[in-house]
C-alpha atoms as a PDB file:
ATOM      1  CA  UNK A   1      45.224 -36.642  -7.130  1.00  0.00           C
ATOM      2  CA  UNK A   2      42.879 -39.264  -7.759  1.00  0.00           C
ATOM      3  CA  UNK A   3      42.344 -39.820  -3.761  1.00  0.00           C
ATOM      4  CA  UNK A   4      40.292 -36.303  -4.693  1.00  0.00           C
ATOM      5  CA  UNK A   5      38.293 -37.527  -7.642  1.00  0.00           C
ATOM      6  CA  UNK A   6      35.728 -38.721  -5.181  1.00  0.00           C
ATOM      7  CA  UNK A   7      35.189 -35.578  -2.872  1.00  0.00           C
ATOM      8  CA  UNK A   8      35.138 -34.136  -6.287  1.00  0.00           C
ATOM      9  CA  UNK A   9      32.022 -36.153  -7.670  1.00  0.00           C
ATOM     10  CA  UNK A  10      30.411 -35.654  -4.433  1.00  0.00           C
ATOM     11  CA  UNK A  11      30.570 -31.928  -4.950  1.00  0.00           C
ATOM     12  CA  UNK A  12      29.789 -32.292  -8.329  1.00  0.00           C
ATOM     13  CA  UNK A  13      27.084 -34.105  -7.280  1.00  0.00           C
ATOM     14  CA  UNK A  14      25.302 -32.013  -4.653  1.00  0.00           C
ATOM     15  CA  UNK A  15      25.901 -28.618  -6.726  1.00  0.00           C
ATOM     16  CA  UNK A  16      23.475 -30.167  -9.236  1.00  0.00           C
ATOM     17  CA  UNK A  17      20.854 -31.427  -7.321  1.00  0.00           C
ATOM     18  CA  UNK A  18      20.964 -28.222  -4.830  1.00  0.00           C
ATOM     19  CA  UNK A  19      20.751 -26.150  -8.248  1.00  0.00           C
ATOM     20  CA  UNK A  20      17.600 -28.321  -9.612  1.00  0.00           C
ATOM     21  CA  UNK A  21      15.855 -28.032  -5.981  1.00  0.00           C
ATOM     22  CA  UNK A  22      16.269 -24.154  -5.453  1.00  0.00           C
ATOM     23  CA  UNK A  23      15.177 -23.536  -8.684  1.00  0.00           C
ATOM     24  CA  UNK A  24      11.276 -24.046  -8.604  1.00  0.00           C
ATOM     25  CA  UNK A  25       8.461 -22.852  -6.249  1.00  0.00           C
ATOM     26  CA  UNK A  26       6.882 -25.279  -3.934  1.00  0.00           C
ATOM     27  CA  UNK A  27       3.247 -26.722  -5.633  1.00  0.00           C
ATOM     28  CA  UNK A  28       0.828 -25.566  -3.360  1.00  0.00           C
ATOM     29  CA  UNK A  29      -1.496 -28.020  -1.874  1.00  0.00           C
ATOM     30  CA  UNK A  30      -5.383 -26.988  -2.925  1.00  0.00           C
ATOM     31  CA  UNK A  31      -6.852 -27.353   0.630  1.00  0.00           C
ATOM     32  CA  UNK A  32     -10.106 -25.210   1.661  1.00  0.00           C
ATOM     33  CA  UNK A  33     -11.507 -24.253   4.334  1.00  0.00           C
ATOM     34  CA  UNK A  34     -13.938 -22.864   6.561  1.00  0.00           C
ATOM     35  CA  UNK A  35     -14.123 -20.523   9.573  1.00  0.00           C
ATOM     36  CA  UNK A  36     -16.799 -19.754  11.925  1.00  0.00           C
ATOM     37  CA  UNK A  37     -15.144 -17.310  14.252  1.00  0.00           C
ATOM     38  CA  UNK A  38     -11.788 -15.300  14.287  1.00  0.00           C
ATOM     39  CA  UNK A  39      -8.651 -15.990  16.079  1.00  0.00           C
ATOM     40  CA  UNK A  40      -5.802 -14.247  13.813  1.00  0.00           C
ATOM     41  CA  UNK A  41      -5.035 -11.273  11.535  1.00  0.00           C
ATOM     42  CA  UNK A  42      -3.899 -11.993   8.005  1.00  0.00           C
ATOM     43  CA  UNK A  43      -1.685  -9.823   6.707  1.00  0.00           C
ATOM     44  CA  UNK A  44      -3.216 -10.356   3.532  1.00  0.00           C
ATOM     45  CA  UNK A  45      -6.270 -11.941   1.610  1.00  0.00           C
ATOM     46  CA  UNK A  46      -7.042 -15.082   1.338  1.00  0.00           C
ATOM     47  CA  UNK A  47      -7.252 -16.727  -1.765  1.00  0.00           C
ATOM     48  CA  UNK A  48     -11.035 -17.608  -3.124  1.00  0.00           C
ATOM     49  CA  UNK A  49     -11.172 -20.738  -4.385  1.00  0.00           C
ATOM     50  CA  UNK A  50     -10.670 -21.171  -8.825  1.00  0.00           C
ATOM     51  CA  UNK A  51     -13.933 -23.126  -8.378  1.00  0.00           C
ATOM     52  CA  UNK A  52     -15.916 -20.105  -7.294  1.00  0.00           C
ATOM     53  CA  UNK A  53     -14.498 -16.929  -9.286  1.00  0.00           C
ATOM     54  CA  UNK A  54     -16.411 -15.447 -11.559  1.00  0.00           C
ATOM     55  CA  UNK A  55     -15.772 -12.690 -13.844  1.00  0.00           C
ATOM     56  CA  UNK A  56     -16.818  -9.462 -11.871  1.00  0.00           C
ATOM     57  CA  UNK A  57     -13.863 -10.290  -9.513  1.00  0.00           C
ATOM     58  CA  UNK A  58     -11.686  -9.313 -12.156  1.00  0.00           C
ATOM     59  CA  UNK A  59     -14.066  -6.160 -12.800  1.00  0.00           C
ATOM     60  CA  UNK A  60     -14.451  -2.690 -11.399  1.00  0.00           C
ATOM     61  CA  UNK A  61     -16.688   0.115 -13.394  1.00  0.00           C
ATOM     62  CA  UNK A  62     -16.451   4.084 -12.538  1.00  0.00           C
ATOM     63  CA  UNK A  63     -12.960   5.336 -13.338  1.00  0.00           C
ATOM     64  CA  UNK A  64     -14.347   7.849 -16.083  1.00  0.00           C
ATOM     65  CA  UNK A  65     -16.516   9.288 -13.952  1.00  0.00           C
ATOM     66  CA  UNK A  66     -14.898  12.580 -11.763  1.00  0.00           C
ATOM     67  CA  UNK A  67     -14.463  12.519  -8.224  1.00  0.00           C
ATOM     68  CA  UNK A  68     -16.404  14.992  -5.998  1.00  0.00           C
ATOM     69  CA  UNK A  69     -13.681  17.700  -5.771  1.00  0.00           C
ATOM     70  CA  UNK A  70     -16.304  19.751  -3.946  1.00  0.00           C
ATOM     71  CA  UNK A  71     -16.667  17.835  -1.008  1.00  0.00           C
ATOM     72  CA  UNK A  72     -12.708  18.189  -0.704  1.00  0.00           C
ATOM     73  CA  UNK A  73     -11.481  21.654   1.302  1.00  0.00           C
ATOM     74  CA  UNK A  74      -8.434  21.075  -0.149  1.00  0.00           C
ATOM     75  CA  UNK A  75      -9.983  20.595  -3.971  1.00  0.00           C
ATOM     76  CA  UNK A  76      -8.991  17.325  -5.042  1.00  0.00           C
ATOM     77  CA  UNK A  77     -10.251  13.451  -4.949  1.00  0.00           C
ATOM     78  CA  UNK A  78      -8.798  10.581  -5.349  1.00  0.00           C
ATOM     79  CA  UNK A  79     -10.246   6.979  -6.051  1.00  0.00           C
ATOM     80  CA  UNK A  80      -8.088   4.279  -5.341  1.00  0.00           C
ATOM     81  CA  UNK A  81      -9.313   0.845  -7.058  1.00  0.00           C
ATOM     82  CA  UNK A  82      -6.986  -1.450  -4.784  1.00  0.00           C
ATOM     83  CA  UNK A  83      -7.453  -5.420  -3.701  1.00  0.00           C
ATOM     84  CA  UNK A  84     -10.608  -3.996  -1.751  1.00  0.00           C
ATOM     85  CA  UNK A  85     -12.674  -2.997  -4.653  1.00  0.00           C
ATOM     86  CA  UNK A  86     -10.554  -5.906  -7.135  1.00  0.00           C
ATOM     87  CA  UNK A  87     -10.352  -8.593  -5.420  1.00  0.00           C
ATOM     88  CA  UNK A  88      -8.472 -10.509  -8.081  1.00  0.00           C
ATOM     89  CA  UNK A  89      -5.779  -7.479  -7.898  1.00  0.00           C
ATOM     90  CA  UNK A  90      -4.364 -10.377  -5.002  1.00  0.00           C
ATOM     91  CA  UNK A  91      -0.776 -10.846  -4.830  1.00  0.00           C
ATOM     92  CA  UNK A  92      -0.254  -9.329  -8.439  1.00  0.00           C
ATOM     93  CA  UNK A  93       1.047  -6.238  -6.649  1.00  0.00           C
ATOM     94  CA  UNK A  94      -0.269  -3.460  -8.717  1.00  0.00           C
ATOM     95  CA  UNK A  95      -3.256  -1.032  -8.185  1.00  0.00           C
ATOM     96  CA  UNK A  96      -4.467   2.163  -9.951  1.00  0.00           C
ATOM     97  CA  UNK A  97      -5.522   5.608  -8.559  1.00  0.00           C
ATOM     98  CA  UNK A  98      -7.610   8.434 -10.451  1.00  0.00           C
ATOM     99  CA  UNK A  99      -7.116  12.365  -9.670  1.00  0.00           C
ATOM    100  CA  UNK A 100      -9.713  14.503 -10.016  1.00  0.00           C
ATOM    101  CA  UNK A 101      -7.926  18.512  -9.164  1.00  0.00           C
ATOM    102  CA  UNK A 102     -10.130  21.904  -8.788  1.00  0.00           C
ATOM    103  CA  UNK A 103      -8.157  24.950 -10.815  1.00  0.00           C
ATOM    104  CA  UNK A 104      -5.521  25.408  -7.811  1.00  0.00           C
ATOM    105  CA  UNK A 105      -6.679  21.759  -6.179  1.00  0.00           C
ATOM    106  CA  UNK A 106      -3.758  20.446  -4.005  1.00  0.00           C
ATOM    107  CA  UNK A 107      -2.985  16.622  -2.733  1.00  0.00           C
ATOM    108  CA  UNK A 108      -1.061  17.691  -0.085  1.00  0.00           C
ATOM    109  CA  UNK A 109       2.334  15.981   0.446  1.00  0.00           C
ATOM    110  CA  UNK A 110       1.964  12.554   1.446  1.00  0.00           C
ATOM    111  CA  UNK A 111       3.669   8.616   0.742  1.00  0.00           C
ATOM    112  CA  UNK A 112       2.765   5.419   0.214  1.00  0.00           C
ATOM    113  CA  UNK A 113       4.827   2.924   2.381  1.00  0.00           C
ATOM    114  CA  UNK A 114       3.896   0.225   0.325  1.00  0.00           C
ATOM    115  CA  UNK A 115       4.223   1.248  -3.406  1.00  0.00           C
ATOM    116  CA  UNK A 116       5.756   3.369  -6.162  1.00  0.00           C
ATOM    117  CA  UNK A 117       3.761   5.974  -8.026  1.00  0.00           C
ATOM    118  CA  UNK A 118       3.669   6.278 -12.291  1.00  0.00           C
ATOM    119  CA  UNK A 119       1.457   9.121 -12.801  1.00  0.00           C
ATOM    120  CA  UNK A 120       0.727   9.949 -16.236  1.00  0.00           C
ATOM    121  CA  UNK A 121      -1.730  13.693 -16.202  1.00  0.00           C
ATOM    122  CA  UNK A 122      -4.975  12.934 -19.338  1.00  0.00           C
ATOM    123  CA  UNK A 123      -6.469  16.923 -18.525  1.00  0.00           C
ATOM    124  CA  UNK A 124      -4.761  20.614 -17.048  1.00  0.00           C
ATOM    125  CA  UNK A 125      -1.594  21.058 -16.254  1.00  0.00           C
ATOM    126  CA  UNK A 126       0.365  19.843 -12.551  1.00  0.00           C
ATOM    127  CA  UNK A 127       2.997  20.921 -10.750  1.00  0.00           C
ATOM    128  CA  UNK A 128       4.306  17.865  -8.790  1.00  0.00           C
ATOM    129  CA  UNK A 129       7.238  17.296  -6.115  1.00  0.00           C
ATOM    130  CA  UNK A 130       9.199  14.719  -3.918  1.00  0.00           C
ATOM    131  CA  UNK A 131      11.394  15.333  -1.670  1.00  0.00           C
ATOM    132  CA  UNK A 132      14.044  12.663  -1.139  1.00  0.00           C
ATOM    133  CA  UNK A 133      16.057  11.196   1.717  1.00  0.00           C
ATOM    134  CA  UNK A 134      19.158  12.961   3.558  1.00  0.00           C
ATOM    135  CA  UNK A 135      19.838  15.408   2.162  1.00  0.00           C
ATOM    136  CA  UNK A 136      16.462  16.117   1.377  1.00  0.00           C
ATOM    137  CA  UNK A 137      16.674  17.437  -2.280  1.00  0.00           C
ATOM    138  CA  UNK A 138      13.253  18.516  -3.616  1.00  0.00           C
ATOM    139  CA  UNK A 139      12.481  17.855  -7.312  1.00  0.00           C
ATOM    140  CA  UNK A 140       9.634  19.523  -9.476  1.00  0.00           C
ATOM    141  CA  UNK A 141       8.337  19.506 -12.404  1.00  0.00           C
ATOM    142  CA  UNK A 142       5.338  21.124 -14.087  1.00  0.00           C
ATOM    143  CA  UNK A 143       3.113  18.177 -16.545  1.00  0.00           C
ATOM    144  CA  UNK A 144       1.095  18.693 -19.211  1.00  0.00           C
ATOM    145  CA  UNK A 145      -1.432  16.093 -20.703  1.00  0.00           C
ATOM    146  CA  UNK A 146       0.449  12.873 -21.555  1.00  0.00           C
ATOM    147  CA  UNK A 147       3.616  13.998 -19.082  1.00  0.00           C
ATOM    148  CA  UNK A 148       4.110  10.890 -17.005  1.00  0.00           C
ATOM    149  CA  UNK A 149       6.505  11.361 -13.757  1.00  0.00           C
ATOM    150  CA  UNK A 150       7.221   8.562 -11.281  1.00  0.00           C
ATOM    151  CA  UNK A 151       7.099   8.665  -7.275  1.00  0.00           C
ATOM    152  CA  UNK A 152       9.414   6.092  -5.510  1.00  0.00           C
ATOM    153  CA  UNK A 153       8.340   4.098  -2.601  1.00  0.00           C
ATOM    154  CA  UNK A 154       8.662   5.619   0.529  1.00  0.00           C
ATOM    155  CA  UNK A 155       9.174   9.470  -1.098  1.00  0.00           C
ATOM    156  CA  UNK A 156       7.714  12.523   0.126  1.00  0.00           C
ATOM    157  CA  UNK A 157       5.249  13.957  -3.051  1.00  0.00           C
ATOM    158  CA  UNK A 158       2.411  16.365  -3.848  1.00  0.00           C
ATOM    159  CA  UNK A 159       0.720  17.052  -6.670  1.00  0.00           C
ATOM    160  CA  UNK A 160      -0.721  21.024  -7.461  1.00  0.00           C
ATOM    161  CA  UNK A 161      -3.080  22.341 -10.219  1.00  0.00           C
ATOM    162  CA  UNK A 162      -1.354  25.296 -11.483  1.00  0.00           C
ATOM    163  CA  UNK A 163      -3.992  25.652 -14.020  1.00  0.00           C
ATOM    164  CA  UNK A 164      -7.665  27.387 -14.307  1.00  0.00           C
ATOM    165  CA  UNK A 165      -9.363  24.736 -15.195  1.00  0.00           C
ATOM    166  CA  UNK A 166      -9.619  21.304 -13.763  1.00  0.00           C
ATOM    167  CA  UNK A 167      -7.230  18.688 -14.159  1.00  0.00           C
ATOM    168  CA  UNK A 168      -7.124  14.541 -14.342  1.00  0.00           C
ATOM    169  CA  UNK A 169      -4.382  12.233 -13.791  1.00  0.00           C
ATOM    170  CA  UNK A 170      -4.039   8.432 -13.188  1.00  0.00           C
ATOM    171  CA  UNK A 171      -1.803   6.604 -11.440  1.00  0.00           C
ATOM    172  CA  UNK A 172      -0.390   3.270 -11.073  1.00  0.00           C
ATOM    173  CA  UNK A 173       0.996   2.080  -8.285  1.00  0.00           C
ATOM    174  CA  UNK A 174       2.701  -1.209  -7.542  1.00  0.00           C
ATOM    175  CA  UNK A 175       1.083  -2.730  -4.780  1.00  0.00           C
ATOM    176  CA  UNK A 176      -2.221  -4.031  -4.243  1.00  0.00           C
ATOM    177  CA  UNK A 177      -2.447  -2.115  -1.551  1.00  0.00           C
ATOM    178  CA  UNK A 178       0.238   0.648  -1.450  1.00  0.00           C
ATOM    179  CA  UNK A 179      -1.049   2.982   1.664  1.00  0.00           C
ATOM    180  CA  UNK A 180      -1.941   6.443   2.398  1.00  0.00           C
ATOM    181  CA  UNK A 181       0.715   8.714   4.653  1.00  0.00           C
ATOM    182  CA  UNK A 182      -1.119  12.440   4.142  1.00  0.00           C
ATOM    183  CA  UNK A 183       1.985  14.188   6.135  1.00  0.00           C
ATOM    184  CA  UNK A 184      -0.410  17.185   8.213  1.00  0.00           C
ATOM    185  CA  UNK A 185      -2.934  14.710   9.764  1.00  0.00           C
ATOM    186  CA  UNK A 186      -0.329  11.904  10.092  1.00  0.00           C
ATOM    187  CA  UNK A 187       1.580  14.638  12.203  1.00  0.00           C
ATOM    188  CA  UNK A 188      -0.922  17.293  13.726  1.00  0.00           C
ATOM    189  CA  UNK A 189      -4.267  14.960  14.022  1.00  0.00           C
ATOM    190  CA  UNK A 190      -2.701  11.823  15.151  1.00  0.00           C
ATOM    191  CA  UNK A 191      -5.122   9.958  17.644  1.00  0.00           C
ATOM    192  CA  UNK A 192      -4.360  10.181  20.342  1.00  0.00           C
ATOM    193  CA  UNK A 193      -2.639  13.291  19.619  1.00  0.00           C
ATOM    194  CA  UNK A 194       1.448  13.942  19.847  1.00  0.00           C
ATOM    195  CA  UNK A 195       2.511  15.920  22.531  1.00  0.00           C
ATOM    196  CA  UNK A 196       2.538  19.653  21.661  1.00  0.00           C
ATOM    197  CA  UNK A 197       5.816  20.271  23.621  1.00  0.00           C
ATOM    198  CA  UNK A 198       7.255  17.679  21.092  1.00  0.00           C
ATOM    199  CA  UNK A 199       6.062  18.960  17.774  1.00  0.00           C
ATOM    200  CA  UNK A 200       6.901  22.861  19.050  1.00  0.00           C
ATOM    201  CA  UNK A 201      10.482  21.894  19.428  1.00  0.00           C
ATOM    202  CA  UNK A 202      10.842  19.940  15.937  1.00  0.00           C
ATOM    203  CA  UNK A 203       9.058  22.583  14.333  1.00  0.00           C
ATOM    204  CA  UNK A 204      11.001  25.326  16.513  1.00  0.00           C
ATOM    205  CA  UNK A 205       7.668  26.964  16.762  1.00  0.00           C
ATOM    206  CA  UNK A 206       5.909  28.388  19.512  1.00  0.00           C
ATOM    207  CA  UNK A 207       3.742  26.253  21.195  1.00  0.00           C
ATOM    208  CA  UNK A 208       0.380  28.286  20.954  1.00  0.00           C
ATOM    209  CA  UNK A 209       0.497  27.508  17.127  1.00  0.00           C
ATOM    210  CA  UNK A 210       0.185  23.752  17.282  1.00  0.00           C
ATOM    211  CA  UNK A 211      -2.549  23.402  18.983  1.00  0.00           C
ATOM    212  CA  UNK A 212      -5.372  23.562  16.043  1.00  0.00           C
ATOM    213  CA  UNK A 213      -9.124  25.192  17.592  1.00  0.00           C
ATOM    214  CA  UNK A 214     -10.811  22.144  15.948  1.00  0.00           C
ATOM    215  CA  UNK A 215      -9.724  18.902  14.210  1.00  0.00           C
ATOM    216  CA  UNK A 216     -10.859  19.903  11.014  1.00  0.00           C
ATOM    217  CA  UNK A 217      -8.491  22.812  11.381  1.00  0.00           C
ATOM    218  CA  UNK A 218      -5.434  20.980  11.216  1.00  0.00           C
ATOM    219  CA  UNK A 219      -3.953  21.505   8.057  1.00  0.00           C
ATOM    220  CA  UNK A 220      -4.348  25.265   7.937  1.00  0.00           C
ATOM    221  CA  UNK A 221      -2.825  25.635  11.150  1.00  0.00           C
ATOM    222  CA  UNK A 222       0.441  23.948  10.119  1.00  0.00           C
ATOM    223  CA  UNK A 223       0.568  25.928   7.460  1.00  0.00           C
ATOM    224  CA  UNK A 224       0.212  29.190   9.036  1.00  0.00           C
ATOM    225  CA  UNK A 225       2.853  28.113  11.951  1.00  0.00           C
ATOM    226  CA  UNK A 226       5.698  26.390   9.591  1.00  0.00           C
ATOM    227  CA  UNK A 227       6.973  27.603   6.152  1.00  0.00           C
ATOM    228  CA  UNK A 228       5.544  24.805   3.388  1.00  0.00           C
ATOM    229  CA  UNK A 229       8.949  23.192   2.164  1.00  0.00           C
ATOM    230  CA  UNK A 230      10.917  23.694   5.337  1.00  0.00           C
ATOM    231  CA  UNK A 231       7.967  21.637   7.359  1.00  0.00           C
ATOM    232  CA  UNK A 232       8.348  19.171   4.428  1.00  0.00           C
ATOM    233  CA  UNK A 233      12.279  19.179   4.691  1.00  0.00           C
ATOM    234  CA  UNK A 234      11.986  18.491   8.522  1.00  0.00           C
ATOM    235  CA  UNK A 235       9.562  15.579   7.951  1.00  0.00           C
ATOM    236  CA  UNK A 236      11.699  14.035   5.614  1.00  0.00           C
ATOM    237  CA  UNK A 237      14.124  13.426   8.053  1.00  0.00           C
ATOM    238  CA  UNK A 238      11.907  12.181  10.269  1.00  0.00           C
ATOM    239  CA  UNK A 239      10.307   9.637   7.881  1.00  0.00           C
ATOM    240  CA  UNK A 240      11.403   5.581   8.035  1.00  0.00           C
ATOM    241  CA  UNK A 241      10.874   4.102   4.900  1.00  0.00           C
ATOM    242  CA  UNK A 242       9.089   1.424   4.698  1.00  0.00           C
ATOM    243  CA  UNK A 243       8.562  -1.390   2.109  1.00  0.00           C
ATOM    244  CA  UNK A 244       6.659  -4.043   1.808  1.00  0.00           C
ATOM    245  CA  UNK A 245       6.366  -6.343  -1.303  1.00  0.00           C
ATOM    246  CA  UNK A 246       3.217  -8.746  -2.284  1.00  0.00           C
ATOM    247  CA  UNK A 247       3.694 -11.694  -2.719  1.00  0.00           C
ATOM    248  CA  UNK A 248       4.548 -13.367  -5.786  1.00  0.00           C
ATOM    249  CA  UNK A 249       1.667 -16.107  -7.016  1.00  0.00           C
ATOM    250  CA  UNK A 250       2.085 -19.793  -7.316  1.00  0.00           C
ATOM    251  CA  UNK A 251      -1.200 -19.657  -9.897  1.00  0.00           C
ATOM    252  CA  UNK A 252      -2.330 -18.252 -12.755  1.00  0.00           C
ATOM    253  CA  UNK A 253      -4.860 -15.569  -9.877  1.00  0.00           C
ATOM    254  CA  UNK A 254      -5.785 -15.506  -6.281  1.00  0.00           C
ATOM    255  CA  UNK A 255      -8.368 -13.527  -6.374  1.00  0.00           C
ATOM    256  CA  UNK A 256      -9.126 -12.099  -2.522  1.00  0.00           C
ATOM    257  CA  UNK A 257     -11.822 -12.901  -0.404  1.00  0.00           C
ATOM    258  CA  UNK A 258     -12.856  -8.891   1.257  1.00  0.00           C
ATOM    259  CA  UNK A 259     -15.901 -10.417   3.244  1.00  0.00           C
ATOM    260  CA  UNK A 260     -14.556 -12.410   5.940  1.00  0.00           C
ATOM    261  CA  UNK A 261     -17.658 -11.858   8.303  1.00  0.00           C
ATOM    262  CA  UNK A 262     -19.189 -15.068   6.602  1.00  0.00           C
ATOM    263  CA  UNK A 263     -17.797 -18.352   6.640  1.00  0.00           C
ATOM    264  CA  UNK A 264     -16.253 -19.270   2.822  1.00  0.00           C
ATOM    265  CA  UNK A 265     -13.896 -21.654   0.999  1.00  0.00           C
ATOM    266  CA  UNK A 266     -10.004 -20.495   1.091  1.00  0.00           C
ATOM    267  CA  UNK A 267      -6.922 -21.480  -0.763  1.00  0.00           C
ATOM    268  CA  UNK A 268      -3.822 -21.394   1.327  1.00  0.00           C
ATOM    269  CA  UNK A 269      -0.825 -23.359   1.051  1.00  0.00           C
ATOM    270  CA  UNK A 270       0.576 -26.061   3.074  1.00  0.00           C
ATOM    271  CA  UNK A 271       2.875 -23.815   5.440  1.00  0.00           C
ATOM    272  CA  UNK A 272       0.140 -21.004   6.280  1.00  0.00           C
ATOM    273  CA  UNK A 273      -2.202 -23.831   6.972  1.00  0.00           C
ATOM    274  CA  UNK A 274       0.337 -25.879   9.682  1.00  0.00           C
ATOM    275  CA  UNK A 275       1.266 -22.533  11.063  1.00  0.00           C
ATOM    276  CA  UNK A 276      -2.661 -21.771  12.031  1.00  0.00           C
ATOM    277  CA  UNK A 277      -3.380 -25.137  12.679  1.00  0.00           C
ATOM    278  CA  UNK A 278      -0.111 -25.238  15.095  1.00  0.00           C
ATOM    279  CA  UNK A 279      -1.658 -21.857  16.602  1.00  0.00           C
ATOM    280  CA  UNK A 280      -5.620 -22.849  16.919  1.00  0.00           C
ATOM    281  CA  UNK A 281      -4.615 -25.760  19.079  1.00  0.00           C
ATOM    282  CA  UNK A 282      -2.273 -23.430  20.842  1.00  0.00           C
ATOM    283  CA  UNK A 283      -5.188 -21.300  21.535  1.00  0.00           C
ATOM    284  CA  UNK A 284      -8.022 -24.072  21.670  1.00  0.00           C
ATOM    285  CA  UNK A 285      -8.150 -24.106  25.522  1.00  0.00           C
ATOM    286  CA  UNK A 286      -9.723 -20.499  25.491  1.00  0.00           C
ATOM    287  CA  UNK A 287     -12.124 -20.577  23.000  1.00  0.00           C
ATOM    288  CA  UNK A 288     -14.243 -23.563  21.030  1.00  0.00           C
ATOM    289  CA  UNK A 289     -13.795 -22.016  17.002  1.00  0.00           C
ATOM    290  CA  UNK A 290     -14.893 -25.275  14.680  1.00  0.00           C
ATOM    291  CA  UNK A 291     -12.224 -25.768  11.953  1.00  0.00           C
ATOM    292  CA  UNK A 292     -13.528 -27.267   8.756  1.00  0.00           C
ATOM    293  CA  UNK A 293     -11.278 -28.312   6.165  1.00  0.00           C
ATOM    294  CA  UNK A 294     -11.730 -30.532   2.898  1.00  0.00           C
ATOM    295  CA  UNK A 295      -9.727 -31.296  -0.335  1.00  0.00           C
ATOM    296  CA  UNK A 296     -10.471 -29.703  -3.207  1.00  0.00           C
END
């Protein structure tokens, strides 16, 4: 027994200091820098540097004012204030949306790959949907003002005016930039276009009624050639969900940087910057791109 008590404290040992290393975030190393040309794609913003925020990146003004429901065939708008009009929305993984709905305005059936919907209706009265996975089970319901419903991530969903007079919702969503999947031009005005032959035989429609006269057409056409909720029940099945989560902050902000034309200071940390460092002298030989950096 006691030839064990020493494999013992060994174990003992390593579960505690494996416990106390997993159990904080790396500190980020405050490096900026500056870029004069472009050699990759963030998937992302970068971070602006704490030393040059200001208040107004924290700011956006206009949500009380309507959207132009006119200008929309299909009478709605929607005004999405996401890391591109916030910049300090970065990696806090939330965004807001207004609705603005015509009596009878429709936002067709559509997801967001990136983030779950809370919509809470302020004016009129909606009927909203989603459709879910296999076995595709569609759920309504009909909201008044202050009804708040919830679309998860990935999820077929619509939202209808039943009412005669306009209606106003918002919505939260929980990524800074959750995406837009509007289901008839995702399908019928794809560029380039999918092949008729292929949506005919999904749809089990005749061919002639795929092909729209204009692009602006597209919409009405599915509807005419394919019953509303079956053409949402086949697209269901045909829809991958996808998920993608920002990131979670080492800092108190990161407030994005959405004009990248011009050269400006950047906070990254230590891995993203060996990983384009590794990859600029990968890619040196082809082109001369001047890489600046300083400590802040």
């Amino acid at each position: 027994m006691m030839k064990g008590v020493p494999y013992l404290v060994t174990v003992v040992i390593l579960a505690l200091a494996f416990s106390l290393a997993s159990a904080y975030d790396p500190s980020p190393l405050a490096l900026a820098f500056s870029l004069t040309c472009s050699l990759l794609f963030v998937n992302g913003k970068f971070c602006k540097d704490p030393a040059y925020v200001i208040a107004s990146d924290f700011f956006f003004p206009g949500v009380n004012i309507p959207g132009n429901i006119a200008a929309n065939k299909l009478g709605s708008s929607v005004n999405l204030v996401n890391v591109d009009k916030l910049p300090g929305l970065n990696t806090l993984g939330i965004s807001l949306a207004r609705l603005d709905f015509a009596p009878y305005g429709l936002n067709p059936p559509h997801i967001h790959p990136r983030g779950t919907e809370l919509l809470v209706v302020m004016e009129g009265t909606l009927l909203v949907g989603l459709v879910t996975s296999n076995p595709n089970k569609l759920f309504t319901k009909v909201l008044n003002k202050g009804d708040v419903f919830v679309f998860p991530i990935g999820i077929i969903h619509f939202h209808f005016n039943i009412g005669q007079t306009n209606a106003v919702a918002f919505a939260g969503l929980s990524s800074q930039n959750p995406g837009l999947i509007t289901i008839a031009n995702a399908i019928f005005g794809s560029n380039p276009p999918i092949n008729t032959d292929v949506l005919a035989k999904a749809f089990q429609i005749r061919r002639v009624l795929v092909i729209p006269q204009d692009r602006d057409s597209i919409s009405s056409n599915m509807m005419k050639g394919v019953p509303y909720l079956f053409t949402v029940a086949i697209l269901a099945l045909a829809t991958t969900l996808v998920s993608a989560y920002d990131p979670s902050p080492l800092q108190d902000f990161c407030v994005a940087i959405n004009n990248t034309d011009s050269a400006g200071m950047y906070m990254v940390p230590p891995t993203f910057l060996f990983i384009y460092l590794f990859l600029f002298f990968l890619t040196s030989w082809k082109s001369t791109c001047p890489l600046i950096i300083s400590r802040t």
